[in-house]
C-alpha atoms as a PDB file:
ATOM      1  CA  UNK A   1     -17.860  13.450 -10.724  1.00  0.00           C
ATOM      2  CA  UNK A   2     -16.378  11.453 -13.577  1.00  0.00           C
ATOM      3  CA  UNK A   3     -14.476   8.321 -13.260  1.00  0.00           C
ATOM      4  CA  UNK A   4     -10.786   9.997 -14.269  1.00  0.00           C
ATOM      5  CA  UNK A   5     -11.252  12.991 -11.488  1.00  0.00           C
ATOM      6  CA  UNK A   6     -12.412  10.720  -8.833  1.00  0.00           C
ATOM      7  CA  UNK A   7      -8.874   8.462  -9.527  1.00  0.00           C
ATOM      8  CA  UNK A   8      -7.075  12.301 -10.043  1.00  0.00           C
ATOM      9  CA  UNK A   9      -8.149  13.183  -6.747  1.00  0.00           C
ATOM     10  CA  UNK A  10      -7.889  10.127  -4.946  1.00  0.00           C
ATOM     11  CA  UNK A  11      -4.109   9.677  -6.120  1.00  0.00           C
ATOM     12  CA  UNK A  12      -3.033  12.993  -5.135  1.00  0.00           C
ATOM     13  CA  UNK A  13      -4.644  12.230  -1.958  1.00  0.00           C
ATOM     14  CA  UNK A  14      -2.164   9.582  -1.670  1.00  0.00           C
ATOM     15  CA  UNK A  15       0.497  11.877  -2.664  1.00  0.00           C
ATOM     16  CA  UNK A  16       0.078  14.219   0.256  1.00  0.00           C
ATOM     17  CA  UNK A  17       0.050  11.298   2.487  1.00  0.00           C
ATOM     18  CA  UNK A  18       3.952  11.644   2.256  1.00  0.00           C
ATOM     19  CA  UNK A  19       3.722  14.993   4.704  1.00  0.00           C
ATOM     20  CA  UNK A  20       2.548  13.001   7.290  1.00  0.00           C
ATOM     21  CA  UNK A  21       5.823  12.471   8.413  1.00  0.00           C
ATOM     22  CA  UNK A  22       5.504  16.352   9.508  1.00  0.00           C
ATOM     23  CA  UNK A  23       4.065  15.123  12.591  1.00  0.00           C
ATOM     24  CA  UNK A  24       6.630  12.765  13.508  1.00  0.00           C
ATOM     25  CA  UNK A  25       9.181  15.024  14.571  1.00  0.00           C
ATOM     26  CA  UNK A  26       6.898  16.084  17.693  1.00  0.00           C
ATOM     27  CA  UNK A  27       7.740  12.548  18.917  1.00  0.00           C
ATOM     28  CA  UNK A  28      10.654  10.869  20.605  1.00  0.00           C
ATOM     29  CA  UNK A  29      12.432   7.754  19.238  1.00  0.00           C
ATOM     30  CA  UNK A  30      10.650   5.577  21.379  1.00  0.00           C
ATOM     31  CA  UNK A  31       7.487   6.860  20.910  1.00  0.00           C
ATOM     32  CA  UNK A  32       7.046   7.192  17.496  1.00  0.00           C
ATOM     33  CA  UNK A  33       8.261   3.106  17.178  1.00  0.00           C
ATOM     34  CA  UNK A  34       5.146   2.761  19.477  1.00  0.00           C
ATOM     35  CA  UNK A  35       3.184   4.720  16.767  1.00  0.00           C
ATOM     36  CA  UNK A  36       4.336   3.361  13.857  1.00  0.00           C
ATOM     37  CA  UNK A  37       3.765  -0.247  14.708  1.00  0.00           C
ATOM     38  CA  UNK A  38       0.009   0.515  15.492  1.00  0.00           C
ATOM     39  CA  UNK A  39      -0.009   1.760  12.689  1.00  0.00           C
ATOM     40  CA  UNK A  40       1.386  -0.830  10.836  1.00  0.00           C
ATOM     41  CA  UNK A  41      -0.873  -3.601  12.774  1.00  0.00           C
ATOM     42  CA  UNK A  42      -3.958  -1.550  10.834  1.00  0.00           C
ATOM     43  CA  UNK A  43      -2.464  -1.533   7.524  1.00  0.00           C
ATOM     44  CA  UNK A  44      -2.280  -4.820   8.120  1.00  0.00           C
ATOM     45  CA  UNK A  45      -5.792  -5.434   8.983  1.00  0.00           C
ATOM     46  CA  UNK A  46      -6.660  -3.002   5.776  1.00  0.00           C
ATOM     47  CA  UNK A  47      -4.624  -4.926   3.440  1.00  0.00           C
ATOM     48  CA  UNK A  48      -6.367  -8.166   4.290  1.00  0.00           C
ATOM     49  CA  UNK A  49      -9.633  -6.740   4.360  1.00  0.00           C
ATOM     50  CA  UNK A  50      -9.398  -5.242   1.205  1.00  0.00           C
ATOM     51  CA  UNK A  51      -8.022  -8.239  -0.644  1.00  0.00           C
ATOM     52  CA  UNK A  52     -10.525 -10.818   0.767  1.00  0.00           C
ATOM     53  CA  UNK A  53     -13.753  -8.547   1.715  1.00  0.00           C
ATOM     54  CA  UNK A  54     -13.482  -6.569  -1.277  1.00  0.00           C
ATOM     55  CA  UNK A  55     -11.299  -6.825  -3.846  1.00  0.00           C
ATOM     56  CA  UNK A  56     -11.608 -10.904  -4.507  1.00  0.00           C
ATOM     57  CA  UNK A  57     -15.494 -10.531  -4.301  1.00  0.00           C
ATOM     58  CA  UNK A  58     -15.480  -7.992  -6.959  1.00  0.00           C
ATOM     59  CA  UNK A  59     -14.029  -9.688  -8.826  1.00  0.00           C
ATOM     60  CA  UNK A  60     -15.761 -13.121  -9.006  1.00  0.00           C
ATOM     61  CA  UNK A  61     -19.201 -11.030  -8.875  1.00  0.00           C
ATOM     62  CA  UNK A  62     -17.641  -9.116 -12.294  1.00  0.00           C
ATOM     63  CA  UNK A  63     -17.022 -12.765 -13.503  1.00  0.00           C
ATOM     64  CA  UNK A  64     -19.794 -14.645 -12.797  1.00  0.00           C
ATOM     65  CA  UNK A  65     -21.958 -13.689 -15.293  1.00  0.00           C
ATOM     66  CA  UNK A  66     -19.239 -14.314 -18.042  1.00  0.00           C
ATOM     67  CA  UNK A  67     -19.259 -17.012 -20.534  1.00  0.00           C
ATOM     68  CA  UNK A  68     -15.559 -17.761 -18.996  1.00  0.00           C
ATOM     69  CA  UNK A  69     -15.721 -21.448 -17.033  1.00  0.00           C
ATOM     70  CA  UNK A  70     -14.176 -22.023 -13.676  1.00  0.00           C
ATOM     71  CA  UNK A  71     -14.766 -18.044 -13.320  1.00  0.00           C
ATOM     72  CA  UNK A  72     -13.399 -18.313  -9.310  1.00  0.00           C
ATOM     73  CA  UNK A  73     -10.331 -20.400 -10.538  1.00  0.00           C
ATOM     74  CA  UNK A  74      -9.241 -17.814 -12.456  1.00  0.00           C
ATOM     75  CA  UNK A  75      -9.802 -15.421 -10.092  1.00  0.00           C
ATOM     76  CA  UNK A  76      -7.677 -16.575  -7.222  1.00  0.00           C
ATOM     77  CA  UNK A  77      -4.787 -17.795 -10.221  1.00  0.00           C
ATOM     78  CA  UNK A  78      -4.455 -14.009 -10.939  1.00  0.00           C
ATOM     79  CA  UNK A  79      -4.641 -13.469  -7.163  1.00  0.00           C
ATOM     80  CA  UNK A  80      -1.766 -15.840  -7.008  1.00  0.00           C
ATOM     81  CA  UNK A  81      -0.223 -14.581  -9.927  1.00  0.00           C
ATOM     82  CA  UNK A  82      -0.519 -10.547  -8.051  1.00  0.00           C
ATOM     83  CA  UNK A  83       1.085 -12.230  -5.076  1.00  0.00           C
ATOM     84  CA  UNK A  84       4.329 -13.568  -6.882  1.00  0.00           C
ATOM     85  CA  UNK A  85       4.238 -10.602  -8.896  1.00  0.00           C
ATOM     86  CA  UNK A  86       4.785  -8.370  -5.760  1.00  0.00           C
ATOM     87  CA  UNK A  87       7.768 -10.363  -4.478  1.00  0.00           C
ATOM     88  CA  UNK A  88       9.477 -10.285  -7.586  1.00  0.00           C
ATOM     89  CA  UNK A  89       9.442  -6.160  -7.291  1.00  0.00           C
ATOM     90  CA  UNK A  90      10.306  -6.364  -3.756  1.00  0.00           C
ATOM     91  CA  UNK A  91      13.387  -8.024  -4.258  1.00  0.00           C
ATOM     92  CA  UNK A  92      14.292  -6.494  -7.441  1.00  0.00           C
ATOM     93  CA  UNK A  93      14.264  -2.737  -6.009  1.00  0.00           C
ATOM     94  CA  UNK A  94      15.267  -4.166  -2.546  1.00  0.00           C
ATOM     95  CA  UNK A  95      12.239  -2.347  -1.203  1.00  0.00           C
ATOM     96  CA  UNK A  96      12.043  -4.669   2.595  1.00  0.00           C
ATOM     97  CA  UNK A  97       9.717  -1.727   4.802  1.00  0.00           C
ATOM     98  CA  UNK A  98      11.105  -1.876   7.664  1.00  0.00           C
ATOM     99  CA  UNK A  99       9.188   0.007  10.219  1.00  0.00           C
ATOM    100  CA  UNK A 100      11.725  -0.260  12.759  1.00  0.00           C
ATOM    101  CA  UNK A 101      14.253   3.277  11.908  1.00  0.00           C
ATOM    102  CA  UNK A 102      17.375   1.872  13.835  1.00  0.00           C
ATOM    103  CA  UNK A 103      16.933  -1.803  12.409  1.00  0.00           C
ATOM    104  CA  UNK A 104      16.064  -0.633   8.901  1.00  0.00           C
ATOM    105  CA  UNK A 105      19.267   1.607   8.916  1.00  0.00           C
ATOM    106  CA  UNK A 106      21.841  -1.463  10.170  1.00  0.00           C
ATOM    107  CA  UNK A 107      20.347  -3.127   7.026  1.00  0.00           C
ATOM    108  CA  UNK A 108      21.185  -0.749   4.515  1.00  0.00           C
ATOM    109  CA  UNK A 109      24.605   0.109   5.991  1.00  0.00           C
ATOM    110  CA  UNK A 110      26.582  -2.500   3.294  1.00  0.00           C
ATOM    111  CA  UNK A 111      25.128   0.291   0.809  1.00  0.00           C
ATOM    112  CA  UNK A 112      28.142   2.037  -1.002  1.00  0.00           C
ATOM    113  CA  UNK A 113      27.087   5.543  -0.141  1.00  0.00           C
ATOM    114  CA  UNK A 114      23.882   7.321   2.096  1.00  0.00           C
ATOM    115  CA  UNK A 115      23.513   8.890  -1.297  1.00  0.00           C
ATOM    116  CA  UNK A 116      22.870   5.701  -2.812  1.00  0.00           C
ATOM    117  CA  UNK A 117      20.380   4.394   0.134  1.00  0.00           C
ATOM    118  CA  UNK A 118      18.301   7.873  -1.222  1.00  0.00           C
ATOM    119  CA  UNK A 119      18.313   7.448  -4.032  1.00  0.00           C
ATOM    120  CA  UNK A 120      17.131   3.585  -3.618  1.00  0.00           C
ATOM    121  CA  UNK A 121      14.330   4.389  -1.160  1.00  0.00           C
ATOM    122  CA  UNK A 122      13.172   7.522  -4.004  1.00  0.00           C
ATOM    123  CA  UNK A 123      12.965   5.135  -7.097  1.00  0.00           C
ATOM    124  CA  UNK A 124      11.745   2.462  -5.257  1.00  0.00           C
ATOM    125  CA  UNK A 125       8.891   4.425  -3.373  1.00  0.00           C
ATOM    126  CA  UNK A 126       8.304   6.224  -6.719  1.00  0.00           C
ATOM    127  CA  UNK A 127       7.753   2.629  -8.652  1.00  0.00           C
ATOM    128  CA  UNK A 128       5.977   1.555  -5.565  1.00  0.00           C
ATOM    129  CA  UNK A 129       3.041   4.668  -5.844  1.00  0.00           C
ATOM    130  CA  UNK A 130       2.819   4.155  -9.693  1.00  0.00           C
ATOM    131  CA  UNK A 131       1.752   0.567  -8.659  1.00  0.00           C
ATOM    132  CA  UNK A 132      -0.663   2.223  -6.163  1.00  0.00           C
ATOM    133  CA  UNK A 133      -2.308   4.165  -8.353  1.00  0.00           C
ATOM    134  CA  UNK A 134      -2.519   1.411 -11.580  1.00  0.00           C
ATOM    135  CA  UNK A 135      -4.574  -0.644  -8.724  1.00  0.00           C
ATOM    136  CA  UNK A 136      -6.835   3.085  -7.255  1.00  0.00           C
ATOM    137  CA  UNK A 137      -7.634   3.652 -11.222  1.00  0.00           C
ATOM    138  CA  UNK A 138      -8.629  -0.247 -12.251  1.00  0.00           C
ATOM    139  CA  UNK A 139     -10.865   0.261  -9.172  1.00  0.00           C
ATOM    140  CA  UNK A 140     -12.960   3.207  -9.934  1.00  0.00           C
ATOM    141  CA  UNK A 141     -13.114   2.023 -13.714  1.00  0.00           C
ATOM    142  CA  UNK A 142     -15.066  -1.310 -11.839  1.00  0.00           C
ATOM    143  CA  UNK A 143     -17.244   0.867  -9.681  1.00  0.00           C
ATOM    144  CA  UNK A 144     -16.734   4.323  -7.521  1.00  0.00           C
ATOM    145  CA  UNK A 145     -17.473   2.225  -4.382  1.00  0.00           C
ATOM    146  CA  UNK A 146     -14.361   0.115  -4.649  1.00  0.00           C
ATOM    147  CA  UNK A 147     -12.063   3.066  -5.717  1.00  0.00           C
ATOM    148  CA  UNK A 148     -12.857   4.391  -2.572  1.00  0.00           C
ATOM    149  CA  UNK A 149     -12.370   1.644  -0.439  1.00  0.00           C
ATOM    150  CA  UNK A 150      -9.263   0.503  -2.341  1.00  0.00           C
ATOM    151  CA  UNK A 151      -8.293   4.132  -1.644  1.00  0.00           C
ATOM    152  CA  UNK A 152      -8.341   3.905   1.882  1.00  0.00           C
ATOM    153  CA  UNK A 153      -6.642   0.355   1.904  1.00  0.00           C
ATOM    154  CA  UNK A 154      -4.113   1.966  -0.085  1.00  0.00           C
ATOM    155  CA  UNK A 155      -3.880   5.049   2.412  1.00  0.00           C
ATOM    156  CA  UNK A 156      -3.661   2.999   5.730  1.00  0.00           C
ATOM    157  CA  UNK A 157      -0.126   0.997   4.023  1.00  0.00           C
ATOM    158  CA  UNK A 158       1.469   3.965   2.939  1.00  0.00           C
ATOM    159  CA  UNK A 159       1.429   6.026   6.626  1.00  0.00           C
ATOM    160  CA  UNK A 160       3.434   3.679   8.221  1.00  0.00           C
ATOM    161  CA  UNK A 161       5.572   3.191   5.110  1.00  0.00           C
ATOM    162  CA  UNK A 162       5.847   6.708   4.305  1.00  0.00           C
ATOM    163  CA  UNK A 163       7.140   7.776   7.885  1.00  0.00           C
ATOM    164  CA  UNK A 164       9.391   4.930   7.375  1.00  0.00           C
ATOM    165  CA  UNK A 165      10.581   6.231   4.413  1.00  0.00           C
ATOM    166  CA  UNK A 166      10.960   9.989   5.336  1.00  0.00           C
ATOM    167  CA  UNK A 167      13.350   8.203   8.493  1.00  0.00           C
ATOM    168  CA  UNK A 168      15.788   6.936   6.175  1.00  0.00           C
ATOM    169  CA  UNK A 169      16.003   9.642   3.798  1.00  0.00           C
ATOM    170  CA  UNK A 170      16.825  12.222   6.733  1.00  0.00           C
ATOM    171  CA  UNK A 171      19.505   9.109   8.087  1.00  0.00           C
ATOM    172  CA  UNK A 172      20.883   9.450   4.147  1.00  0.00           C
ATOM    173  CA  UNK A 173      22.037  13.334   5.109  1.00  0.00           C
ATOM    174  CA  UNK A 174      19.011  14.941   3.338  1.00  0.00           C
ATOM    175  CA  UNK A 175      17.545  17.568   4.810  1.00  0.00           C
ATOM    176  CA  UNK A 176      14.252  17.424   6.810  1.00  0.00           C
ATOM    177  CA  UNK A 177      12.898  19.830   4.141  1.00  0.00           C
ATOM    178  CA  UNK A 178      14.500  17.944   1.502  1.00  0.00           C
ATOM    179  CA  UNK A 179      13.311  15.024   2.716  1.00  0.00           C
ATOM    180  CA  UNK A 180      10.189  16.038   2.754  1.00  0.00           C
ATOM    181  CA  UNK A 181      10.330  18.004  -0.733  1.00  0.00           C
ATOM    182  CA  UNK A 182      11.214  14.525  -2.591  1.00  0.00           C
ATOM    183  CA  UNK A 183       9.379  12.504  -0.701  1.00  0.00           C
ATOM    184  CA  UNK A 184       6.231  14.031  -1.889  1.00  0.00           C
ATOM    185  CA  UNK A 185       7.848  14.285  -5.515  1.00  0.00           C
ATOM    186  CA  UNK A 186       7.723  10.543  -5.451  1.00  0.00           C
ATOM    187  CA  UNK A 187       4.439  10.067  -4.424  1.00  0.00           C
ATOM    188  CA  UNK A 188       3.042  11.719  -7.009  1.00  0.00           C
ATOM    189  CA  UNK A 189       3.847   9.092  -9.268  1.00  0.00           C
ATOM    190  CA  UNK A 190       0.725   7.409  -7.795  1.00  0.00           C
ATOM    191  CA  UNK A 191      -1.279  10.353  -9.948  1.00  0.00           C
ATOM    192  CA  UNK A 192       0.731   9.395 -13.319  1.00  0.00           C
ATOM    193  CA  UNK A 193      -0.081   5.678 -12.800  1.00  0.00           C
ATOM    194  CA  UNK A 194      -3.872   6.544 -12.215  1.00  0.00           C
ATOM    195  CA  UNK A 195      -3.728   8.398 -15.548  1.00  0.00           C
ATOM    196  CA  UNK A 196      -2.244   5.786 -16.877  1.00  0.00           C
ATOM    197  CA  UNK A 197      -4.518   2.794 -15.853  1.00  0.00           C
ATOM    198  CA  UNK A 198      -7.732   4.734 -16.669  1.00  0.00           C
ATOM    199  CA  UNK A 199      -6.390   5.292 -19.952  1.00  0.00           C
ATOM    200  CA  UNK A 200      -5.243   1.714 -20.417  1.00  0.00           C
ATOM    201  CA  UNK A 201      -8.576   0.092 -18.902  1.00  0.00           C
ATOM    202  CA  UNK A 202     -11.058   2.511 -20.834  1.00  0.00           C
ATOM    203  CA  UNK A 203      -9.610   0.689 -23.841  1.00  0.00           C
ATOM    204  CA  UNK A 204     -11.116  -2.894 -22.411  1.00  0.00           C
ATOM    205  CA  UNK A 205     -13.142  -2.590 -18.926  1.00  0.00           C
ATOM    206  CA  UNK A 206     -12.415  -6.238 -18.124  1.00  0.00           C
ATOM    207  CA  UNK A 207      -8.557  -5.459 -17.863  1.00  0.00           C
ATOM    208  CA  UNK A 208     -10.001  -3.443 -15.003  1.00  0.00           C
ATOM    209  CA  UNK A 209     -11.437  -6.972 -13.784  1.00  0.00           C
ATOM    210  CA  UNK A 210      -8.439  -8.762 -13.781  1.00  0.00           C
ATOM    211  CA  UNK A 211      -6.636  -5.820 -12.403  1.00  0.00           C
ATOM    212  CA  UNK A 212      -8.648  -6.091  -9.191  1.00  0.00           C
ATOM    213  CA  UNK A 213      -7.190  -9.744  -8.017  1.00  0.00           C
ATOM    214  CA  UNK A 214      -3.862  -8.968  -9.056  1.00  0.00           C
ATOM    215  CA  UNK A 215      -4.049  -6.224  -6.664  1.00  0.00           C
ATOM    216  CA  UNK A 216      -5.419  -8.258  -4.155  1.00  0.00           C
ATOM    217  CA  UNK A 217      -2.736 -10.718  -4.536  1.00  0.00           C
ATOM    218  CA  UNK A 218      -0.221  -7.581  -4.219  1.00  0.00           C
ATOM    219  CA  UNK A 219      -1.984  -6.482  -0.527  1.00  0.00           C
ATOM    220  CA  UNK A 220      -1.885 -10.272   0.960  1.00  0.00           C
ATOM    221  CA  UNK A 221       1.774 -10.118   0.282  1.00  0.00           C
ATOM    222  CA  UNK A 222       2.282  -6.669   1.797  1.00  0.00           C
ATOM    223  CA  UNK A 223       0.284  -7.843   4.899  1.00  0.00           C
ATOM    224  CA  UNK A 224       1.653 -11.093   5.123  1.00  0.00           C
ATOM    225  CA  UNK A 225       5.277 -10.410   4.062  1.00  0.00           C
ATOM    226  CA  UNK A 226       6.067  -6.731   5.168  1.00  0.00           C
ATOM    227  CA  UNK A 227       3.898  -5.905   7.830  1.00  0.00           C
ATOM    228  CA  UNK A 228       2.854  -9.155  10.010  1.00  0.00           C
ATOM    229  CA  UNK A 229       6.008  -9.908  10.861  1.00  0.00           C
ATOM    230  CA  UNK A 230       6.756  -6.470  12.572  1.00  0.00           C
ATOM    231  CA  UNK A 231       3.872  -7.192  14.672  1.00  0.00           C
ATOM    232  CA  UNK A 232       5.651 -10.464  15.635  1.00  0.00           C
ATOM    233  CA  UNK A 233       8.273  -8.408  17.336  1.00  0.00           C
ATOM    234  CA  UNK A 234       6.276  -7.353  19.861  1.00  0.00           C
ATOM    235  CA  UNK A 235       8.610  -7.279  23.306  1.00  0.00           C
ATOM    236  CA  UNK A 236       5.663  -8.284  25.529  1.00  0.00           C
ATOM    237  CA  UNK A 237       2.556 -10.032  25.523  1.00  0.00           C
ATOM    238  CA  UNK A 238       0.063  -7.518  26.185  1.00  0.00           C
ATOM    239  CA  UNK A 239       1.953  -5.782  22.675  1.00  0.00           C
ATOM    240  CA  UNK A 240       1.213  -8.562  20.868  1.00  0.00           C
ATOM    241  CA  UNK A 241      -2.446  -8.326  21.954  1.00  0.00           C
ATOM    242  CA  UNK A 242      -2.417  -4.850  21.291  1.00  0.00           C
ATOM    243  CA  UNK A 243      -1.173  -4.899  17.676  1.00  0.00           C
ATOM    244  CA  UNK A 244      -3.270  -8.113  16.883  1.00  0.00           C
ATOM    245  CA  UNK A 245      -6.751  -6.243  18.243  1.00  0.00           C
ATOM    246  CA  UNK A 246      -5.324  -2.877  15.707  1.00  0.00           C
ATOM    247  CA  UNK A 247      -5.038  -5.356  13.056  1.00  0.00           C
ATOM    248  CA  UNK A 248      -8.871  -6.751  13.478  1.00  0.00           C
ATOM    249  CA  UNK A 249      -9.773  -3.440  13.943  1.00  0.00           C
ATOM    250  CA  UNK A 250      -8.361  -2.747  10.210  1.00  0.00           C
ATOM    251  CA  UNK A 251     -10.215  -5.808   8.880  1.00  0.00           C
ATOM    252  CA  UNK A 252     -13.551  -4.516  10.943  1.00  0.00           C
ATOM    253  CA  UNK A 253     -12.832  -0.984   8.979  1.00  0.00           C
ATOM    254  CA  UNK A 254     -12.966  -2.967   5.900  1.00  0.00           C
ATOM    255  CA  UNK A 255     -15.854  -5.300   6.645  1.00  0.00           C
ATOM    256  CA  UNK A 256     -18.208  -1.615   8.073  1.00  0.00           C
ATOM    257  CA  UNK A 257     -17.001  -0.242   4.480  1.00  0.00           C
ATOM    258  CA  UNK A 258     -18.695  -3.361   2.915  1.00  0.00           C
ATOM    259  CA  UNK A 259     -21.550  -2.884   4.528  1.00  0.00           C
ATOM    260  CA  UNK A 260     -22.164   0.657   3.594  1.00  0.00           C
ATOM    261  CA  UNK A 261     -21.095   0.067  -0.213  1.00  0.00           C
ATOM    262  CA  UNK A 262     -24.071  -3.029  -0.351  1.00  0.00           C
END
């Protein structure tokens, strides 16, 4: 399979990630809180295992045998550099995931119009997937092994974040259908950035390098920023334990995927 299908078929994957949300209306208020935030506990854990077991590594192995001194400097200044770079975006499209339906929706209420939340959550989801698949292509363009597991690190942040998403669209006064219908038309702007980076890292394949711990820097700051400090919410104790054991179970995931690409 050649480089561009793999990153074809591994964005639309993430695409159709978006009908997840589907199964959520089986599930009471309550209960589908419970679900999300184990869910978002693994993203977590996915996030952080990605950036640190795989991405980061990848890319000081692809630099090491460079003439380029203080190879691992540079490495963690572009992871740095992804970091800040993902904040900036945040704030500029307003994007704060919130996991939690009711809580997300008293934020958004100083919004003019629920037409104007919509359209918010749409362009920013849409920018967000391009992003997603920039980092899926530079990935497979550095080897098929960490396309895949940047894939999947990819794939564990957007279910919580795309059932989050679907919540506030239907809150907006969109249709389920709808809903559903646009939400997947944004995600497939995770399939035009793929195209996009191959195209723009088969010009130089150590853009693709450099790609990788930007990315990584982008994944700390999801963890650490968007998703963590849901966790921290947790109304009791045994939660908390719950949601932090999820979370090393996402970093485990990572670490078995390591282990199987060596």
């Amino acid at each position: 399979m050649t480089t561009l299908l793999w990153i074809l078929l591994s964005t639309f994957l993430i695409s159709l990630i978006s009908f997840i949300s589907v199964f959520t209306l089986a599930f009471s208020k309550q209960g589908l809180e419970r679900i999300v935030l184990i869910l978002v506990s693994l993203s977590a854990g996915g996030l952080l295992g990605g950036a640190f077991l795989h991405l980061i590594p990848e890319a000081l192995e692809e630099l090491s045998g460079t003439l380029e001194a203080d190879a691992s400097v540079t490495v963690f200044l572009y992871v740095i550099f992804g970091f800040c770079l993902f904040l900036i975006i945040e704030q500029f499209l307003h994007w704060h995931h919130d996991h939690h339906g009711e809580q997300c929706c008293k934020e958004e209420r100083h919004l003019k119009s629920k037409k104007a939340l919509s359209t918010l959550i749409l362009v920013g989801d849409g920018v967000h997937n391009l992003l997603d698949g920039l980092v899926i292509a530079a990935a497979f363009v550095v080897s098929p092994a960490t396309g895949i597991v940047t894939t999947l690190a990819v794939a564990l942040h957007e279910l919580p974040q795309e059932i989050g998403d679907f919540g506030v669209l239907v809150f907006s006064g969109l249709k389920r259908s709808k809903a559903l219908f646009y939400n997947f038309l944004s995600g497939l702007t995770a399939v035009l950035g793929g195209f996009i980076g191959f195209m723009f890292a088969e010009q130089s394949e150590s853009v693709a390098v450099y790609l990788l711990p930007i990315a990584a820097g982008g994944f700390i700051y999801l963890a650490a920023s968007d998703l963590i400090p849901e966790i921290k919410h947790s109304e009791s104790s045994i939660r908390m334990f719950l949601h932090v054991f999820v979370l090393i179970v996402g970093i485990a995931l990572m670490y078995l995927m390591r282990l199987i690409e060596v």
